[in-house]
Protein backbone atom coordinates (compact mmCIF):
# COMPACT_ATOMS: atom_id res chain seq x y z
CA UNK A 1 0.00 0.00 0.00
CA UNK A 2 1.32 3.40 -1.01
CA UNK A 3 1.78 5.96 1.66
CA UNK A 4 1.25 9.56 1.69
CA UNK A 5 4.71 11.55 2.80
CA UNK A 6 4.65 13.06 6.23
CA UNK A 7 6.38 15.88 7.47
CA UNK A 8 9.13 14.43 9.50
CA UNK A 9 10.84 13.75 6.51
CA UNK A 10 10.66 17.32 5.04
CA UNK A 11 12.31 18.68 8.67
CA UNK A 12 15.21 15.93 8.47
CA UNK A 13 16.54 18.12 5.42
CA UNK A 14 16.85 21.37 6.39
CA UNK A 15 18.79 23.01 3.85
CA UNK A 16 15.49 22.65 1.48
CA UNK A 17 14.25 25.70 0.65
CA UNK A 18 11.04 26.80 1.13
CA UNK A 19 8.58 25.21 -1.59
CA UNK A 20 7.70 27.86 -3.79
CA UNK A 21 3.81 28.36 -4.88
CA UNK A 22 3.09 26.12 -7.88
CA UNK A 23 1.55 28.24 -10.91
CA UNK A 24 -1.79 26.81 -11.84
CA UNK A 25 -0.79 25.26 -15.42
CA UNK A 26 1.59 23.12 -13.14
CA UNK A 27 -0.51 21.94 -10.17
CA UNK A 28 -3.41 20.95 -12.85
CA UNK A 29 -1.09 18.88 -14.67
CA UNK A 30 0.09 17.46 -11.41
CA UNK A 31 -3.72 16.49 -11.10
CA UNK A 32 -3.74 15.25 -14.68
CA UNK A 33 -0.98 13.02 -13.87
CA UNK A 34 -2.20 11.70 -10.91
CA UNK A 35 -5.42 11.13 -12.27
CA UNK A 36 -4.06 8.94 -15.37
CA UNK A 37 -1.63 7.14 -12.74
CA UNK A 38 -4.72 6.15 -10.30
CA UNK A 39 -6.67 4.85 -13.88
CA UNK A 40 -3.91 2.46 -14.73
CA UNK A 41 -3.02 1.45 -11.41
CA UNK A 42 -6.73 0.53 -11.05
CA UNK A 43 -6.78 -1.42 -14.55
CA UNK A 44 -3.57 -3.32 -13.65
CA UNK A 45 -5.03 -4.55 -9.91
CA UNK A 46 -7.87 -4.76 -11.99
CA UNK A 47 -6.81 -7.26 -14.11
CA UNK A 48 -5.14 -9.50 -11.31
CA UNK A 49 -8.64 -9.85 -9.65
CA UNK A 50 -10.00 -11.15 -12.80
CA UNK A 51 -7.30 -13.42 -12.96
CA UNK A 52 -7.79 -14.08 -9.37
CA UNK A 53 -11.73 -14.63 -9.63
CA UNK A 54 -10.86 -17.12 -12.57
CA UNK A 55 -8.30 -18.81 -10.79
CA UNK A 56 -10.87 -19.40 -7.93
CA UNK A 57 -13.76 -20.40 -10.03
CA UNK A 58 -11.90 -22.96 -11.78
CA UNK A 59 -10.47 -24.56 -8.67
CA UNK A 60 -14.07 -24.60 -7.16
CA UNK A 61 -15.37 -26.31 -10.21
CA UNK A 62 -12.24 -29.22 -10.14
CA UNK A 63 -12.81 -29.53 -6.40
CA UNK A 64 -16.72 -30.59 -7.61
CA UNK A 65 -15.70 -32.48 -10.49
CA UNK A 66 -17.37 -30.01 -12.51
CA UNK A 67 -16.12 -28.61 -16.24
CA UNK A 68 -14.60 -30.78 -18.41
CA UNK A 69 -10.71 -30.13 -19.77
CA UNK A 70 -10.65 -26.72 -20.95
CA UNK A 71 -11.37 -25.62 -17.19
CA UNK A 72 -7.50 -27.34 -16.39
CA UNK A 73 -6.19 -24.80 -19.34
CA UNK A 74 -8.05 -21.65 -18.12
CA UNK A 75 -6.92 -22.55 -14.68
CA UNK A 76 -3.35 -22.57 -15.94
CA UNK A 77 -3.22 -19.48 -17.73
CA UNK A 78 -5.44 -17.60 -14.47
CA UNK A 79 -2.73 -19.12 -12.33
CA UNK A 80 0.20 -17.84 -14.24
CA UNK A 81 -1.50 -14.44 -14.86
CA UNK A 82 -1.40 -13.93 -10.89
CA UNK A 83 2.29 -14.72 -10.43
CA UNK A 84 3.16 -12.75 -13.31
CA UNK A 85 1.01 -9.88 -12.19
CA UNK A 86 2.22 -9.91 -8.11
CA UNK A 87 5.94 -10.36 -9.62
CA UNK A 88 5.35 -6.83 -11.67
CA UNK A 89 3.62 -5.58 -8.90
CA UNK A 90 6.24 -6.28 -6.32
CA UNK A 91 8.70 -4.82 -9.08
CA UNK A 92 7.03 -1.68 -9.31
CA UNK A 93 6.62 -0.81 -6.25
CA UNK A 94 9.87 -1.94 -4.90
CA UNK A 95 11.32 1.14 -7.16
CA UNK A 96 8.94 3.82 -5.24
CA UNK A 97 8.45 2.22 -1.51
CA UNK A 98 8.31 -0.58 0.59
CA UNK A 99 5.71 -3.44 -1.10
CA UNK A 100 2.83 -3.77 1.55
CA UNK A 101 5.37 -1.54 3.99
CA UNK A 102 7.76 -4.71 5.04
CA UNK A 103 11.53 -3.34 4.61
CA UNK A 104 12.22 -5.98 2.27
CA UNK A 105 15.76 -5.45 1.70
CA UNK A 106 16.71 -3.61 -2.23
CA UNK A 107 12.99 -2.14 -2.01
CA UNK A 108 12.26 1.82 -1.86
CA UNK A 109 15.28 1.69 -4.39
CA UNK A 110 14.62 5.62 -5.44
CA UNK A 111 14.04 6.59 -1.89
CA UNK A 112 17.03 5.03 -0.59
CA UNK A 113 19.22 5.64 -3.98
CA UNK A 114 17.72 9.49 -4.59
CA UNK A 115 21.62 11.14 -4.38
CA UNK A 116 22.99 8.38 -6.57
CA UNK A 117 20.14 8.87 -8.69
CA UNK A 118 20.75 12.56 -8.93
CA UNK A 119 24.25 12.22 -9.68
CA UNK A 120 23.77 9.66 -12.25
CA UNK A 121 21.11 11.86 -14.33
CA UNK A 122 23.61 15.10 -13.74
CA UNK A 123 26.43 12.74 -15.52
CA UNK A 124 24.24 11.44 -17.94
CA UNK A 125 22.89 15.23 -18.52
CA UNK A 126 26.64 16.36 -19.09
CA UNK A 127 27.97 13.64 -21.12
CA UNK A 128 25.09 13.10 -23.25
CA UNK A 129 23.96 16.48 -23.94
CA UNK A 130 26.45 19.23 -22.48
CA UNK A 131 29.52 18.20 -24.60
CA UNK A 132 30.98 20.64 -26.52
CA UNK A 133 30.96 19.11 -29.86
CA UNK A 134 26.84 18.08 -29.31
CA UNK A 135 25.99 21.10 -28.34
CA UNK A 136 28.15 22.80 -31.32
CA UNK A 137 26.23 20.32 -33.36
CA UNK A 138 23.03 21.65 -31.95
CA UNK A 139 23.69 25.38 -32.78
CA UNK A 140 24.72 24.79 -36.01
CA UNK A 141 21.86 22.88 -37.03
CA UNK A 142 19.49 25.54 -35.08
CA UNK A 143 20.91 28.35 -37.77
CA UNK A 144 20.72 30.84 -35.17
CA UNK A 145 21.61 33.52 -36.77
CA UNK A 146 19.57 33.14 -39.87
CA UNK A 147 16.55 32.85 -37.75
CA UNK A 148 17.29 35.90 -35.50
CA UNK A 149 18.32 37.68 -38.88
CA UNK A 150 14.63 37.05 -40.43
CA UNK A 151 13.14 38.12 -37.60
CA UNK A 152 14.76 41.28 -37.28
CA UNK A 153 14.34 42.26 -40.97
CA UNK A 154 10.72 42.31 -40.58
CA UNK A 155 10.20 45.85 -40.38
CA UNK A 156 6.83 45.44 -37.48
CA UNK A 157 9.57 43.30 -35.06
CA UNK A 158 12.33 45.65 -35.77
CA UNK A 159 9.90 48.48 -34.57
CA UNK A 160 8.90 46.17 -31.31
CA UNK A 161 12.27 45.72 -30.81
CA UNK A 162 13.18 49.76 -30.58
CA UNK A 163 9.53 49.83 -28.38
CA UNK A 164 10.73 47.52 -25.79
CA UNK A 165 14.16 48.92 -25.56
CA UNK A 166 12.94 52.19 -25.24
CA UNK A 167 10.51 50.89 -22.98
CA UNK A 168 13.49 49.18 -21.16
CA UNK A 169 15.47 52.68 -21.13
CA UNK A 170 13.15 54.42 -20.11
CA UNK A 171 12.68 52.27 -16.61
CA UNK A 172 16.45 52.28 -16.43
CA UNK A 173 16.99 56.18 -16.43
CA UNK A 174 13.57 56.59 -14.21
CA UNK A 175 15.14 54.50 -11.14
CA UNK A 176 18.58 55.90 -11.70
CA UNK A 177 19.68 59.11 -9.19
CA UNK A 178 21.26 62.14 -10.98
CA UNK A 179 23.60 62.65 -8.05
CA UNK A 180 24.79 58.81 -8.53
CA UNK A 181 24.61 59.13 -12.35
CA UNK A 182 26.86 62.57 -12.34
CA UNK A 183 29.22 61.02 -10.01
CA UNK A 184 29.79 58.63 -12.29
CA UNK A 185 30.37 60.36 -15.14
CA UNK A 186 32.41 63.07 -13.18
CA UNK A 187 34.97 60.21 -11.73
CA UNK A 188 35.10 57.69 -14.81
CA UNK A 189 35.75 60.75 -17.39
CA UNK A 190 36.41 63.96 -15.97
CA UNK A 191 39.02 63.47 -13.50
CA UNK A 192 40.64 60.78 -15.67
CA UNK A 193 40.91 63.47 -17.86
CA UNK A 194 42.20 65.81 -15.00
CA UNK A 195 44.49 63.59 -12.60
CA UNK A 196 47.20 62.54 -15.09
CA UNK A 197 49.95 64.83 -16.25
CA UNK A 198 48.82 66.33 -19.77
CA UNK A 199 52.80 66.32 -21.45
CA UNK A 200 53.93 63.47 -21.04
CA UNK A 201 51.05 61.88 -23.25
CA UNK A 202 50.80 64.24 -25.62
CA UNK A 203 54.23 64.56 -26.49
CA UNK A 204 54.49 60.53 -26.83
CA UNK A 205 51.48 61.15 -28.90
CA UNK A 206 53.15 63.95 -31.34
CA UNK A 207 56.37 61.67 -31.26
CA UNK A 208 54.91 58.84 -32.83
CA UNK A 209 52.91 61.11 -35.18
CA UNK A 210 55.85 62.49 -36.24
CA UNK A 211 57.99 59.38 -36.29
CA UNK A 212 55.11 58.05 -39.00
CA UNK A 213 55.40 61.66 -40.75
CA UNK A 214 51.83 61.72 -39.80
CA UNK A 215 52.79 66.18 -39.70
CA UNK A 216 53.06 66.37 -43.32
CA UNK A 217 49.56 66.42 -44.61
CA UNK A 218 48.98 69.35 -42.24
CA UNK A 219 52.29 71.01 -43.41
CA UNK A 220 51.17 70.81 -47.11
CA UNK A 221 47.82 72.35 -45.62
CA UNK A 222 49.45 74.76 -44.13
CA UNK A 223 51.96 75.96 -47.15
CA UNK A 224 48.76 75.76 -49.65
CA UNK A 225 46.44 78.16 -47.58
CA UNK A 226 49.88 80.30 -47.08
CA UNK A 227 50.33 80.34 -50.45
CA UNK A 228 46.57 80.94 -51.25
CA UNK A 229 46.35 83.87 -48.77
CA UNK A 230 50.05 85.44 -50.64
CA UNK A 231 48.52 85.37 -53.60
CA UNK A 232 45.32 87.47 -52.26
CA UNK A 233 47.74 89.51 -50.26
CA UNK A 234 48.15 92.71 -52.90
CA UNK A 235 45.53 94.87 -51.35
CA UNK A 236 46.29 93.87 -47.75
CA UNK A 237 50.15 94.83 -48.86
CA UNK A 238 49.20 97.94 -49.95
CA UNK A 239 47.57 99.45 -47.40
CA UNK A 240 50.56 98.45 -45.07
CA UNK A 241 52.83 99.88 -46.81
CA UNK A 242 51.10 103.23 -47.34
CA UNK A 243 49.90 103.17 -43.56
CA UNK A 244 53.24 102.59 -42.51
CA UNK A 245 55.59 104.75 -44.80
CA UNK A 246 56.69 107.80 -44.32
CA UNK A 247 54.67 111.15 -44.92
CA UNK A 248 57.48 112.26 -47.49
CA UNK A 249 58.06 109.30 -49.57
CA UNK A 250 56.77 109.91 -52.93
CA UNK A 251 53.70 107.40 -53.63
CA UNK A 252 55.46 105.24 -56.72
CA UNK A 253 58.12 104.43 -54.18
CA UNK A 254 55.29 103.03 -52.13
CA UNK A 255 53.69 101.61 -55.09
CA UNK A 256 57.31 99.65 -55.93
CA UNK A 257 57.83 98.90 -52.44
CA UNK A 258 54.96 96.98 -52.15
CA UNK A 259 54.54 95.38 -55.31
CA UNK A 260 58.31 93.99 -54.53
CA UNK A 261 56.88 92.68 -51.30
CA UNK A 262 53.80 90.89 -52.70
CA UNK A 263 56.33 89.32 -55.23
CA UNK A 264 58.66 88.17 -52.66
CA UNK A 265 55.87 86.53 -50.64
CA UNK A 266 54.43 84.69 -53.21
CA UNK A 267 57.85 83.25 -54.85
CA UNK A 268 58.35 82.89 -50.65
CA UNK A 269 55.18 80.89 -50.33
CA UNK A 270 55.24 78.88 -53.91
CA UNK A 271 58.85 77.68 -52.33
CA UNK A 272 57.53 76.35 -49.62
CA UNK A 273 54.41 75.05 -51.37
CA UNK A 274 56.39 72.91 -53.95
CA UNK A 275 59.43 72.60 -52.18
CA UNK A 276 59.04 69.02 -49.69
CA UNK A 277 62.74 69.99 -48.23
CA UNK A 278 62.49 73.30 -48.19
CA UNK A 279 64.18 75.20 -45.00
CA UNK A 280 60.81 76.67 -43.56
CA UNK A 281 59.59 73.03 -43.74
CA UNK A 282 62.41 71.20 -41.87
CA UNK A 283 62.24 73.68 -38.91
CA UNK A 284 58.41 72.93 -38.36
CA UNK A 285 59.86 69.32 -38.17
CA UNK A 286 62.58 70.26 -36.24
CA UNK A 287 60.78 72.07 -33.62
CA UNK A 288 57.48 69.95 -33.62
CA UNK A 289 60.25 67.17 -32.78
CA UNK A 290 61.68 69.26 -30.27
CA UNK A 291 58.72 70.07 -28.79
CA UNK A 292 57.20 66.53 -28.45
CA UNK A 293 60.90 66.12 -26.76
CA UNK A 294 59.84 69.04 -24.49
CA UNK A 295 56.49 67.64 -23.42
CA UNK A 296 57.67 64.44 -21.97
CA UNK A 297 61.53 65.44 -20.65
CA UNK A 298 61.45 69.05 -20.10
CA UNK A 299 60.32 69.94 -16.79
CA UNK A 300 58.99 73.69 -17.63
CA UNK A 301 57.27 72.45 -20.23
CA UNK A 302 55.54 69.47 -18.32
CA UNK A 303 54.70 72.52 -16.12
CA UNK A 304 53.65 75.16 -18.71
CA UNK A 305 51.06 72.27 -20.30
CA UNK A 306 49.92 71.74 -16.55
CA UNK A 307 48.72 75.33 -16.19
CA UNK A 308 47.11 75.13 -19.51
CA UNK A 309 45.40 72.19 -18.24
CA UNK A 310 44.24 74.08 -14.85
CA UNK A 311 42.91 76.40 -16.78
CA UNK A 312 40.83 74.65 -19.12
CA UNK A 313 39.56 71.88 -16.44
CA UNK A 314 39.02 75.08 -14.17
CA UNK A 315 36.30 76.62 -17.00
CA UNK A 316 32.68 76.17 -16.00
CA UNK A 317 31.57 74.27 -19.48
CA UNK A 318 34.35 71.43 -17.94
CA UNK A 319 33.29 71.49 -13.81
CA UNK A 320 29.44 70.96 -14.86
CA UNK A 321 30.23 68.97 -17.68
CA UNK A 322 29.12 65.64 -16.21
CA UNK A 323 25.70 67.48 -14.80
CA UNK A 324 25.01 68.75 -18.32
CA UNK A 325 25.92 65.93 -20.18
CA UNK A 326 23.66 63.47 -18.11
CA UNK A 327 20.87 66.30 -17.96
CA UNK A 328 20.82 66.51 -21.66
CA UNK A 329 21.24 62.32 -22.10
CA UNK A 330 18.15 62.22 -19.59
CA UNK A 331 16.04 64.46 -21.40
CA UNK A 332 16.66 63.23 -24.68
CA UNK A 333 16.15 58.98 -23.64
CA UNK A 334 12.64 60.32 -21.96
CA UNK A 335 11.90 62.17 -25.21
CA UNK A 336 12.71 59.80 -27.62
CA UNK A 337 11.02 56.91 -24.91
CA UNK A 338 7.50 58.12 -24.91
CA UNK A 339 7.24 59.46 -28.42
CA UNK A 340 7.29 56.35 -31.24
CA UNK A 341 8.23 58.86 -34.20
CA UNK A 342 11.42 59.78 -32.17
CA UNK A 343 14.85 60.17 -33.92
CA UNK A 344 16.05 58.20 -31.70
CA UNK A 345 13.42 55.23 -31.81
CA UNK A 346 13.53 55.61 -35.62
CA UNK A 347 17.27 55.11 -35.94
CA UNK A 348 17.20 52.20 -33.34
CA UNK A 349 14.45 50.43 -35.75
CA UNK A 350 16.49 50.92 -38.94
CA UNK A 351 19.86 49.70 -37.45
CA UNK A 352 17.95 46.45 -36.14
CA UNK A 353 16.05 45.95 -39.46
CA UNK A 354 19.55 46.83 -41.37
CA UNK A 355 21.53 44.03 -38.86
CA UNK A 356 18.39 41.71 -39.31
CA UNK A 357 18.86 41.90 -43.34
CA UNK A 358 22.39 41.62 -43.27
CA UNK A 359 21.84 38.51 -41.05
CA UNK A 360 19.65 36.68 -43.38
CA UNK A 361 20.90 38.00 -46.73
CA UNK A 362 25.00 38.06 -46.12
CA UNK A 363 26.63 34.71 -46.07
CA UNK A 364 29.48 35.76 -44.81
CA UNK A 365 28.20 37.91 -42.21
CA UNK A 366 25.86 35.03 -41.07
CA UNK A 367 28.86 32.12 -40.99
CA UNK A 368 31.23 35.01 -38.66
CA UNK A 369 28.17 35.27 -36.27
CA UNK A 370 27.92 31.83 -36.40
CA UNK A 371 31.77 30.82 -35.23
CA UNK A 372 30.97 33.49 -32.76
CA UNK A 373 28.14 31.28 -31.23
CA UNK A 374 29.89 28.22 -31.64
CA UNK A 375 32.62 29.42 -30.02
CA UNK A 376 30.49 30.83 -26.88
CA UNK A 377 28.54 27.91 -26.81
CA UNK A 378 31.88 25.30 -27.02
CA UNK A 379 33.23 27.41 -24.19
CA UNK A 380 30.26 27.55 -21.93
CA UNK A 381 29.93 23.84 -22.59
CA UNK A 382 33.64 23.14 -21.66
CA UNK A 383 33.48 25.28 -18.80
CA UNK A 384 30.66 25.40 -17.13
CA UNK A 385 28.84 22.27 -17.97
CA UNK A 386 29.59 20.59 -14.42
CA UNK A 387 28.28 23.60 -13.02
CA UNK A 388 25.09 22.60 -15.20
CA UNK A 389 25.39 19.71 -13.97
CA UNK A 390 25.57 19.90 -10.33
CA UNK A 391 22.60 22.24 -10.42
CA UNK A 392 21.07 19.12 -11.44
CA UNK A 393 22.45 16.78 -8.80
CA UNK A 394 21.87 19.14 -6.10
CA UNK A 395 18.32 19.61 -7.00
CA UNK A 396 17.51 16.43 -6.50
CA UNK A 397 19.82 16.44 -3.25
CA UNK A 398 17.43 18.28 -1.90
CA UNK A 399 14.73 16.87 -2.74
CA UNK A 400 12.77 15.17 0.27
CA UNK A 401 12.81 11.30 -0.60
CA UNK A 402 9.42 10.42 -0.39
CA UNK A 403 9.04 13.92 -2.26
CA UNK A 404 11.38 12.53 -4.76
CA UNK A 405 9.88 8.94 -4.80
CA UNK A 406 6.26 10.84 -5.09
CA UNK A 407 7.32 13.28 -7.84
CA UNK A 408 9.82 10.22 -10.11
CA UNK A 409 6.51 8.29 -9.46
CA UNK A 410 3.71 10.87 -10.89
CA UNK A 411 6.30 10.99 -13.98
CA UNK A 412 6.57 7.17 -14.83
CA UNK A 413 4.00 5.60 -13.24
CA UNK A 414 1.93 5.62 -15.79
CA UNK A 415 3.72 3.78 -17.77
CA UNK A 416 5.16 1.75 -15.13
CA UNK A 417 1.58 0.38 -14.88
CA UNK A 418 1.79 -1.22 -18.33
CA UNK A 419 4.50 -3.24 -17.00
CA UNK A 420 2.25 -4.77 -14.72
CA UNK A 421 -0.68 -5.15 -17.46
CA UNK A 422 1.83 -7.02 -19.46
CA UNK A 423 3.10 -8.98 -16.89
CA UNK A 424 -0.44 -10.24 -16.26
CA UNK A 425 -1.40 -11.22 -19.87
CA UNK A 426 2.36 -12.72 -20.77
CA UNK A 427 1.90 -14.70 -17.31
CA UNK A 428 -1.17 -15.72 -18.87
CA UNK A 429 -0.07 -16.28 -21.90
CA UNK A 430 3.21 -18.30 -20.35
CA UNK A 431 1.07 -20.89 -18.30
CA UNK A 432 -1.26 -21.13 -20.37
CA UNK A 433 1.34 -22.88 -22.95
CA UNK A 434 3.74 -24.59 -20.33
CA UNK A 435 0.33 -26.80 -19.17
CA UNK A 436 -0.72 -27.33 -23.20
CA UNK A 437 3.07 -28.46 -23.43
CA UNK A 438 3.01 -30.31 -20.11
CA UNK A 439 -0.97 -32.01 -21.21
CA UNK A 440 -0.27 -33.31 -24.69
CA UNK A 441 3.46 -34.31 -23.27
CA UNK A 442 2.02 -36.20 -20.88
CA UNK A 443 -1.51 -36.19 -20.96
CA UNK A 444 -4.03 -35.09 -18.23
């Protein structure tokens, strides 16, 4: 006879946790389950009463000398079907609990082997269906990315997408305290803008710029707009010279004077236009090296750049920098959160949709995201699959035996049941043809 768990056994484990409240999809197909176990454990006794019943009645009709042969055959086959039925039985039940409660020993087998049991199915769970190259096997056959691509093209779940994330934003930035938020911002940029020594860096910086002649576009700039402005100088020349020369010199000395100077300047500035090596050009690179020299070795230097860095880290725009910039982020992620023709919304939609197309539509796109999933999922497999797996052994560790017993039971039973059912008609079946052997062997 089955019986119902107590609760002894549930305070003999206390590191259980508490049960948690069952969700009502679950406890009716806990009642389901029970219900179909209680129908076939009622067909399978069911059946060993009839074979019972039959057993009797032929044995009452042979003790009157009633029947004629058949009654030694169905006798037979009754009498086989009840020690094939009990054997099941006893079978059965010996996995879940004690047969009639006597401790009968290798009985309650689950009960008494529920941590073996658990281990077991967490080694079977890892070997079987955490390896690495199964599970690879698994994603690649699952085309991941193809599927997530397709989805994401579709303009409707691209838009659901930039909805929900907006939607997600939106809750993010509401529980989120400016103070905290500015903080932040203040510490992880600001003053590691502010604490380290501005030379040093810079001049590394302009070294290796220079080392990788990275200074010569901007000289050829430089000697182009020079050159440029010469040749647009006449006027500006002009009225130099005449400001600046003296109240008795006659005007066509001015005139001469001036045109000589425009001349000069633009032959000067053509020079150093055309000229890659010309003079004017090597001391730019001669003191830009010397000055990236400067900014790392040079201690007044170091210290000039330092005041220049007080200064500017000293201006208001930079001290409320970190309150503006998360004022204006704030106001703009509400803005764009509650209004569904935002830029911001908009942009997050067509960047999804765009990813979603080149997903589905872009080979090679779709086989680098894929070697990217294998390779996450290969890892997490070969990393963290006993972790996986213990979760399942100590689940069941802590699992209250007859809890266990109850809940393997509801699972299997069912099915179990048809062990029993078969065990009745083979039984049957069985003894019925050892006493047809055993009749015409020897007769009745």
């Amino acid at each position: 006879m089955e019986k119902s768990p107590g609760n002894t056994a549930v305070l003999d484990v206390p590191q259980a946790p508490a049960p948690q409240p069952l969700g009502l999809a679950t406890v009716l197909d806990e009642a389901n389950k029970r219900r179909d176990l209680f129908r076939m454990k009622a067909v399978a006794t069911g059946l060993l009463a009839v074979a019972a019943v039959i057993y009797l009645t032929c044995r009452w009709l042979e003790s009157r000398g009633l029947g004629a042969g058949w009654v030694g055959f169905v006798r037979a086959a009754a009498e086989a079907g009840m020690v094939g039925a009990l054997a099941d039985w006893f079978a059965v039940t010996a996995l879940f609990r004690h047969p009639l409660g006597l401790p009968i020993p290798h009985t309650a087998i689950i009960r008494k082997k529920k941590d073996q049991l658990g281990a077991s199915l967490g080694s079977f769970v890892g070997t079987n269906f955490l390896a690495p190259d199964v599970v690879s096997a698994k994603v690649e056959s699952a085309r991941i990315s193809w599927r997530v691509g397709r989805w994401m093209a579709d303009p409707a779940h691209a838009a659901r997408v930039a909805q929900e994330s907006s939607t997600i934003l939106r809750a993010v930035v509401g529980v989120l305290r400016d103070e905290d938020v500015e903080q932040i911002i203040d510490n992880t940029i600001v003053k590691r803008i502010a604490d380290p020594q501005w030379g040093p860096p810079i001049g590394r910086v302009l070294a290796e710029l220079l080392a990788d002649n990275r200074q010569l576009p901007l000289l050829d700039m430089l000697a182009e707009r020079a050159h440029q402005w010469a040749l647009e100088s006449q006027e500006t020349i002009d009225k130099i010279v005449n400001r600046d020369a003296p109240q008795w010199a006659p005007k066509f000395v001015n005139v001469l004077l001036s045109e000589r100077i425009y001349r000069e300047l633009v032959e000067f500035t053509w020079k150093v236009r055309s000229n890659p090596e010309h003079e004017l050009r090597l001391a730019a690179n001669r003191f830009l090296e010397q000055f990236a020299d400067d900014l790392q070795h040079d201690e007044a230097t170091i210290k000039k750049a330092e005041r220049i860095k007080a200064q500017i880290m000293g201006r208001e725009e930079i001290t409320g920098m970190a309150e503006a910039t998360w004022r204006a982020a704030k106001r703009l992620i509400l803005e764009s959160a509650d209004d569904p023709d935002s830029t911001l919304r908009r942009k997050v939609a067509e960047n999804i949709e765009q990813l979603g197309a080149r997903l589905r539509d872009d080979p090679q796109v779709r086989d680098k995201v894929d070697g990217w999933i294998d390779r996450g999922a290969r890892y997490l497999a070969g990393n963290y699959a006993q972790e996986i797996t213990t979760l399942v052994t100590d689940t069941v560790a802590r699992w209250d035996a007859d809890e266990a017993s109850r809940k393997i039971e509801l699972q299997v039973g069912r099915d179990l049941q048809f062990i029993r059912i078969n065990g009745t008609v083979v039984g049957s079946i069985a003894g019925l043809l050892i006493y047809t052997i055993s009749y015409l062997t020897f007769g009745g």
